[in-house]
N, C-alpha and C. Protein backbone atom coordinates (compact mmCIF):
# COMPACT_ATOMS: atom_id res chain seq x y z
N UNK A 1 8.06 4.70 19.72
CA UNK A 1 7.95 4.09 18.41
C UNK A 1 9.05 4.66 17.52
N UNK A 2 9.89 3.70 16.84
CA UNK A 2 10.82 4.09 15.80
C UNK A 2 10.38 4.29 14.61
N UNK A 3 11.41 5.33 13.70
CA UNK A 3 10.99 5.48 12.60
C UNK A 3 10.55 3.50 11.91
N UNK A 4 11.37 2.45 11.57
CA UNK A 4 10.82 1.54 10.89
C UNK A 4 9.56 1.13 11.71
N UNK A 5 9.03 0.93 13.05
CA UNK A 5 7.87 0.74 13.25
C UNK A 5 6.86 1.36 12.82
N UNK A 6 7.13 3.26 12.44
CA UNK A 6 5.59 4.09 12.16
C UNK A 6 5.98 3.66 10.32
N UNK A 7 7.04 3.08 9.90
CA UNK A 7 6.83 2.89 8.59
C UNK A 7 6.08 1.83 8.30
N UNK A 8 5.79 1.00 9.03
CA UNK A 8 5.65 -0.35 9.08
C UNK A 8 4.49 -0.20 9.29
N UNK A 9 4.06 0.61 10.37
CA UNK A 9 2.16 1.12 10.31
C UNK A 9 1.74 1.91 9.11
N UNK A 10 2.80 2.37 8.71
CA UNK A 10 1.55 3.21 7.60
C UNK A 10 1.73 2.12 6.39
N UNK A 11 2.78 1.08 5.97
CA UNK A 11 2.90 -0.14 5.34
C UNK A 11 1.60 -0.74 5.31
N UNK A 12 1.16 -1.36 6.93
CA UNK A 12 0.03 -1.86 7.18
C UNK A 12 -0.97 -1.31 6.55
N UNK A 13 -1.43 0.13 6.53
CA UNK A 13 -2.31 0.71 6.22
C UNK A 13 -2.42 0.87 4.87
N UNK A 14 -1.73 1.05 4.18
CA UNK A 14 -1.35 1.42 2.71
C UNK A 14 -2.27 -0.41 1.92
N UNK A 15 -1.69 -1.59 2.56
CA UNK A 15 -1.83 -2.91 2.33
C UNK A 15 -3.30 -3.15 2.64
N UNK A 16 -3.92 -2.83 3.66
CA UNK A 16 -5.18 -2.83 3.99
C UNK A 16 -6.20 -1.74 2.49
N UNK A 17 -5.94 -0.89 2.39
CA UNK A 17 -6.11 0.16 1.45
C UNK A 17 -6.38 -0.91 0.13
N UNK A 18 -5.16 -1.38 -0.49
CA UNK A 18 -5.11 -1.80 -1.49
C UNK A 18 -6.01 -2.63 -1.69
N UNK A 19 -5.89 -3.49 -0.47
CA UNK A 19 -7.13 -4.63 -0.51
C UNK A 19 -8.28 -4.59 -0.69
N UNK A 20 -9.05 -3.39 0.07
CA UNK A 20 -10.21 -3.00 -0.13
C UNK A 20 -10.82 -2.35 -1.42
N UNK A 21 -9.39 -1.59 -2.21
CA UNK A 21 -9.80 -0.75 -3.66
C UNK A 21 -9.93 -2.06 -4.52
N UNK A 22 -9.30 -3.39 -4.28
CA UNK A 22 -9.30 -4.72 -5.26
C UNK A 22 -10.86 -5.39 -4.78
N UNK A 23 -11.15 -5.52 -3.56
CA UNK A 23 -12.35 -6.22 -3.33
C UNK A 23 -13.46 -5.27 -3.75
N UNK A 24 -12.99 -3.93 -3.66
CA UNK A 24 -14.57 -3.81 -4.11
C UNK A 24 -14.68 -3.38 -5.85
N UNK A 25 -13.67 -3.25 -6.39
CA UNK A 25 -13.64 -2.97 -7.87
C UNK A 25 -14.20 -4.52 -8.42
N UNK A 26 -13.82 -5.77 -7.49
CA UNK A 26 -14.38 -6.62 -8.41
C UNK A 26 -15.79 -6.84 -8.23
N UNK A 27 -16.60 -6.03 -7.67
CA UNK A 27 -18.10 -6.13 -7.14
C UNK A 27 -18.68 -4.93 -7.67
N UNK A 28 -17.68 -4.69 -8.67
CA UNK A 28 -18.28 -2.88 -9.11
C UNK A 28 -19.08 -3.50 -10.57
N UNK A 29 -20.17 -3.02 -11.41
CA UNK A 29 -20.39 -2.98 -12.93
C UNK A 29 -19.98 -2.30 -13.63
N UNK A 30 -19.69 -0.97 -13.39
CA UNK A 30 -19.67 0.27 -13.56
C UNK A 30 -18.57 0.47 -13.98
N UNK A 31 -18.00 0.30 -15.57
CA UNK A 31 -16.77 -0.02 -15.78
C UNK A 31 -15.85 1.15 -15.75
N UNK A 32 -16.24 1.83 -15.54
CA UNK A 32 -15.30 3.23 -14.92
C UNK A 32 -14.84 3.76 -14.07
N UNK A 33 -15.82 2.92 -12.87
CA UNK A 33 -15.44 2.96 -11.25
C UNK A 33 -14.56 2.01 -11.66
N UNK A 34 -15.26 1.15 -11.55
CA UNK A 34 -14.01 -0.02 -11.66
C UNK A 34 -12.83 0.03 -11.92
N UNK A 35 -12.64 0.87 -13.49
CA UNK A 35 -11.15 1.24 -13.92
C UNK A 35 -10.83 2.13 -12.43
N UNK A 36 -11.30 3.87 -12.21
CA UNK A 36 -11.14 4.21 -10.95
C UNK A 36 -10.40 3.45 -9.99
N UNK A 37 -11.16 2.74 -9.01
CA UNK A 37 -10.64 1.74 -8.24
C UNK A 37 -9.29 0.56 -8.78
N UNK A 38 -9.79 0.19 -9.49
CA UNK A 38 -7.99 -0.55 -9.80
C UNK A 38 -6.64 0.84 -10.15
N UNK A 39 -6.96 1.50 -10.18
CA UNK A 39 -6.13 2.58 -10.40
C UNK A 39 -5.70 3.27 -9.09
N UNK A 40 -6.39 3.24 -7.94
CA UNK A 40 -6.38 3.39 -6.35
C UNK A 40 -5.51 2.17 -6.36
N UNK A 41 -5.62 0.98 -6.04
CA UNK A 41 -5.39 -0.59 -5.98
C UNK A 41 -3.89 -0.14 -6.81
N UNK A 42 -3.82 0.38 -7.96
CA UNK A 42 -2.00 0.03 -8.03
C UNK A 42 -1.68 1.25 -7.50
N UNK A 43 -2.11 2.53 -7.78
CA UNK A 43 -1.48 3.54 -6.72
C UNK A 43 -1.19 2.73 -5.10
N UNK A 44 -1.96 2.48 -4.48
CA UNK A 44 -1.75 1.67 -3.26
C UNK A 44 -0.06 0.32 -4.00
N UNK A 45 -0.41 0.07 -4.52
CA UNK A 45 0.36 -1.27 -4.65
C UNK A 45 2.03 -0.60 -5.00
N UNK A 46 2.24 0.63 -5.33
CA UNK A 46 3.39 1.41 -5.44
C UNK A 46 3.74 2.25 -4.35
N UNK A 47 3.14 2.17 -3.22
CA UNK A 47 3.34 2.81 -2.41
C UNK A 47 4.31 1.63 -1.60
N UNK A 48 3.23 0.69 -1.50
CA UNK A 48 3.42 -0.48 -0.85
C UNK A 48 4.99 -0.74 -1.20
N UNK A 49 6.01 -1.11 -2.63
CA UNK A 49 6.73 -1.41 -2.82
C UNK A 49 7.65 -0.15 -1.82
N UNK A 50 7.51 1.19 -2.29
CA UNK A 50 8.55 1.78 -1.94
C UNK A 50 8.54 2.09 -0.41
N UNK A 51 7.68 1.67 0.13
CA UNK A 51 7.88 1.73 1.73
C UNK A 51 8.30 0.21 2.22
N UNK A 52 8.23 -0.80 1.30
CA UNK A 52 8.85 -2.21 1.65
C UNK A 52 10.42 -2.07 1.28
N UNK A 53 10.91 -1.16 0.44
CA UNK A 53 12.13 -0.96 -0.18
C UNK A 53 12.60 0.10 1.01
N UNK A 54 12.47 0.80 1.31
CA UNK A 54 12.52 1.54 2.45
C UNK A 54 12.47 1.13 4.32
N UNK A 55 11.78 0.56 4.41
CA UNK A 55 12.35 -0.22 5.04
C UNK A 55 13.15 -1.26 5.33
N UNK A 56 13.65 -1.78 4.13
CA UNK A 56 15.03 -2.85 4.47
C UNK A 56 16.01 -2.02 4.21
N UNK A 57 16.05 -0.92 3.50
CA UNK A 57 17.01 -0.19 3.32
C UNK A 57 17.18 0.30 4.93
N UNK A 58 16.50 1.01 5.94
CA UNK A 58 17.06 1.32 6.48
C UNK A 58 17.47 -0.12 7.59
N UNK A 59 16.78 -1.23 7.88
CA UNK A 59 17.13 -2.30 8.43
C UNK A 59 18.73 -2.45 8.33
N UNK A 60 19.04 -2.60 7.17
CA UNK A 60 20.19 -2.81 6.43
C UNK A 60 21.20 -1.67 7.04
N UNK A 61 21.05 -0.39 7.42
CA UNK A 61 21.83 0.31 7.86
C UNK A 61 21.99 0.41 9.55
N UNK A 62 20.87 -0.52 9.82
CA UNK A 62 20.59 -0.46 11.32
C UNK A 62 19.63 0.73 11.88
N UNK A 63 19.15 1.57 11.11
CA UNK A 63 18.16 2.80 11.97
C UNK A 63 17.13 2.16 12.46
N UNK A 64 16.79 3.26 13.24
CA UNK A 64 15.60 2.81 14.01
C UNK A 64 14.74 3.85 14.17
């Protein structure tokens, strides 16, 4: 496994993450979890960018 493939898994994982802190914040009442959880949900969602930026960057140079 190359470095952009294990980036690309923890990508996956990070995206899965996010999804789950958004589905369940909108099933929350509890308006503090809630804030909580959307606050997971963009932490996740900034991760997400800089490992999508990170990997074309290195695409772009050819690593592997």
């Amino acid at each position: 496994m190359n470095q952009i493939e294990k980036l690309q898994d923890v990508l996956t994982d990070e995206m899965q993450h996010q999804f789950f802190y958004n589905e369940e914040a909108v099933k929350i009442t509890d308006e503090a979890v809630r804030q909580f959880l959307f606050q997971l949900r963009d932490d996740k969602m900034r991760n997400i960018t800089l490992l999508q930026n990170e990997i074309t960057k290195m695409m772009q140079q050819g690593k592997t």
